[in-house]
N, C-alpha and C. Protein backbone atom coordinates (compact mmCIF):
# COMPACT_ATOMS: atom_id res chain seq x y z
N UNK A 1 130.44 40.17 99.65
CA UNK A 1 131.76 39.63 99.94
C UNK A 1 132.01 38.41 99.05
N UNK A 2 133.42 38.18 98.97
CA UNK A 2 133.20 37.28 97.54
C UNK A 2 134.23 35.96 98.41
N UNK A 3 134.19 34.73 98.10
CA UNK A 3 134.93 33.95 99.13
C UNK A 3 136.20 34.22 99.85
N UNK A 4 137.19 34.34 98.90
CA UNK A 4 138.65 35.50 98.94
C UNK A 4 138.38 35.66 100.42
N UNK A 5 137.07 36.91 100.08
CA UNK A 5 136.99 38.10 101.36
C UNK A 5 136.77 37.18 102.69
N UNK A 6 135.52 36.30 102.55
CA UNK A 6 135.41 35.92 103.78
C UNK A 6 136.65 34.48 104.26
N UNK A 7 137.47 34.13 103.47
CA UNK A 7 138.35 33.24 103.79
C UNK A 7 139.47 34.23 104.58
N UNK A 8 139.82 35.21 104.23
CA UNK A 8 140.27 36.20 104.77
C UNK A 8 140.32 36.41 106.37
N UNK A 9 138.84 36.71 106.18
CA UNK A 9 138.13 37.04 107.51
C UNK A 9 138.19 36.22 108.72
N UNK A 10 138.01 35.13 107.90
CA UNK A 10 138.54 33.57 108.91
C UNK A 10 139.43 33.68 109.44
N UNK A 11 140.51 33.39 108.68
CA UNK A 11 141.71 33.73 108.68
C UNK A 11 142.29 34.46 109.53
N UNK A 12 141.71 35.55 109.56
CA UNK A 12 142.11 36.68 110.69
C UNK A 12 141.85 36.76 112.04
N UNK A 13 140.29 36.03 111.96
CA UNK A 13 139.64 35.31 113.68
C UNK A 13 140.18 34.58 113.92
N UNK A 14 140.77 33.55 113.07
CA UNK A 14 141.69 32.24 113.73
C UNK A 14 142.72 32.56 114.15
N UNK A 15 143.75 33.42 113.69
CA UNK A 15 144.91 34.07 114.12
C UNK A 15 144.63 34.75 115.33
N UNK A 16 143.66 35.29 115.64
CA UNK A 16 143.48 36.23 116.71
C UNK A 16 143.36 35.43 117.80
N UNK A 17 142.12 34.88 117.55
CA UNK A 17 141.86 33.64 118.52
C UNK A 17 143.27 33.15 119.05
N UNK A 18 144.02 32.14 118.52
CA UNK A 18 145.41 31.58 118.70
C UNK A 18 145.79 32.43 119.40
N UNK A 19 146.56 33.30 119.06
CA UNK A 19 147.11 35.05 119.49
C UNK A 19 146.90 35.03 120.92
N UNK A 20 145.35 35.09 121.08
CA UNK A 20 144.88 35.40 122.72
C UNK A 20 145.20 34.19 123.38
N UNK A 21 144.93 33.31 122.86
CA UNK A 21 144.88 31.77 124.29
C UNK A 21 146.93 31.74 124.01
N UNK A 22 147.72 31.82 122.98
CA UNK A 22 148.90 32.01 123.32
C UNK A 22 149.26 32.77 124.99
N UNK A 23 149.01 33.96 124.31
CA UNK A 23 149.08 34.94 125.29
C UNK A 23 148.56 34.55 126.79
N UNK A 24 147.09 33.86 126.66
CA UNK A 24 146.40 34.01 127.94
C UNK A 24 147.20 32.76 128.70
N UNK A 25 147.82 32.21 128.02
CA UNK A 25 148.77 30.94 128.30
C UNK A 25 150.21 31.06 128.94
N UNK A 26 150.70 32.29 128.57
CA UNK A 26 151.89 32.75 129.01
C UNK A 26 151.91 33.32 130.01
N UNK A 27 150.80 34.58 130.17
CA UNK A 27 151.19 35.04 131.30
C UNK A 27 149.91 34.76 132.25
N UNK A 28 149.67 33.42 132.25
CA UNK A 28 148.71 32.74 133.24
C UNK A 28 150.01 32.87 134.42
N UNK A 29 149.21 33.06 136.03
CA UNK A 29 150.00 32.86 136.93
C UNK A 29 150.70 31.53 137.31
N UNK A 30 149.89 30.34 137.04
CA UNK A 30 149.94 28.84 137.29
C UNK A 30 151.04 28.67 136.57
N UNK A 31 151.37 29.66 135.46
CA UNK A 31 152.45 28.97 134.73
C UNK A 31 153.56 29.54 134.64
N UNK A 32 153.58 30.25 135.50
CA UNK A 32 155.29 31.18 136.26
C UNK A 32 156.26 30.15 136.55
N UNK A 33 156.05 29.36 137.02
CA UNK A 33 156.90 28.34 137.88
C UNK A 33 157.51 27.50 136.32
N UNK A 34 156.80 26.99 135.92
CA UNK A 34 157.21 25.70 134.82
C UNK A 34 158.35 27.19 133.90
N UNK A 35 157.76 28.04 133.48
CA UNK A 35 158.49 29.34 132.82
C UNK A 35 159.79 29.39 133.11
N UNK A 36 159.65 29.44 134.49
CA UNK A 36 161.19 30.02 135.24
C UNK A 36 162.24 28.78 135.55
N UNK A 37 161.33 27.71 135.29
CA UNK A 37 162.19 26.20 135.30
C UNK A 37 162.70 26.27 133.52
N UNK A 38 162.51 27.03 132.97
CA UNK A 38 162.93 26.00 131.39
C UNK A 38 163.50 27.77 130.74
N UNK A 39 163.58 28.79 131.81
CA UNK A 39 164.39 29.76 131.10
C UNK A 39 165.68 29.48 131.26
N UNK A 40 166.30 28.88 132.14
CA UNK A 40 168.16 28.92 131.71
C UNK A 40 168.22 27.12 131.27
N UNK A 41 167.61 26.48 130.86
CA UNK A 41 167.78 25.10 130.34
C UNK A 41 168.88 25.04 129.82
N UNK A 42 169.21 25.92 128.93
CA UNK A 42 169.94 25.67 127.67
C UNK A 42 171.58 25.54 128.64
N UNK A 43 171.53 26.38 129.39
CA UNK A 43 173.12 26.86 130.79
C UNK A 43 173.19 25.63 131.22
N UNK A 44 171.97 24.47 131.43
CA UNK A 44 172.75 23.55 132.72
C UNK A 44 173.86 22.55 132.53
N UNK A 45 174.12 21.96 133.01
CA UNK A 45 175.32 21.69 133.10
C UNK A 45 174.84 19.79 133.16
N UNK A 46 173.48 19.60 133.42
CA UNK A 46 173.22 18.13 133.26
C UNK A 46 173.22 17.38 132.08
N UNK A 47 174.57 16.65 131.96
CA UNK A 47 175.06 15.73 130.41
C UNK A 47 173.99 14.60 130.86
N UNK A 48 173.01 13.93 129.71
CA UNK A 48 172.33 12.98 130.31
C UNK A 48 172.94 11.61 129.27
């Protein structure tokens, strides 16, 4: 393997890695609540 290859390879575990704890982050149950608080944010109507 020539560096290229294994920088590559990195590359691709690090993305994956990220990828999963994204994921394992989203649809954690603990984090339903904060989710469903900041899906219509953008609608409210509070001028601050």
């Amino acid at each position: 393997m020539t560096l290229i290859d294994k920088i590559g390879a990195v590359t691709a575990v690090v993305i994956f890695v990220l990828l999963a704890g994204a994921y394992f982050y989203a649809y954690r149950p603990k984090n339903k609540q904060q989710f469903e608080d900041l899906r219509n944010f953008v609608n409210d109507d509070d001028e601050r």
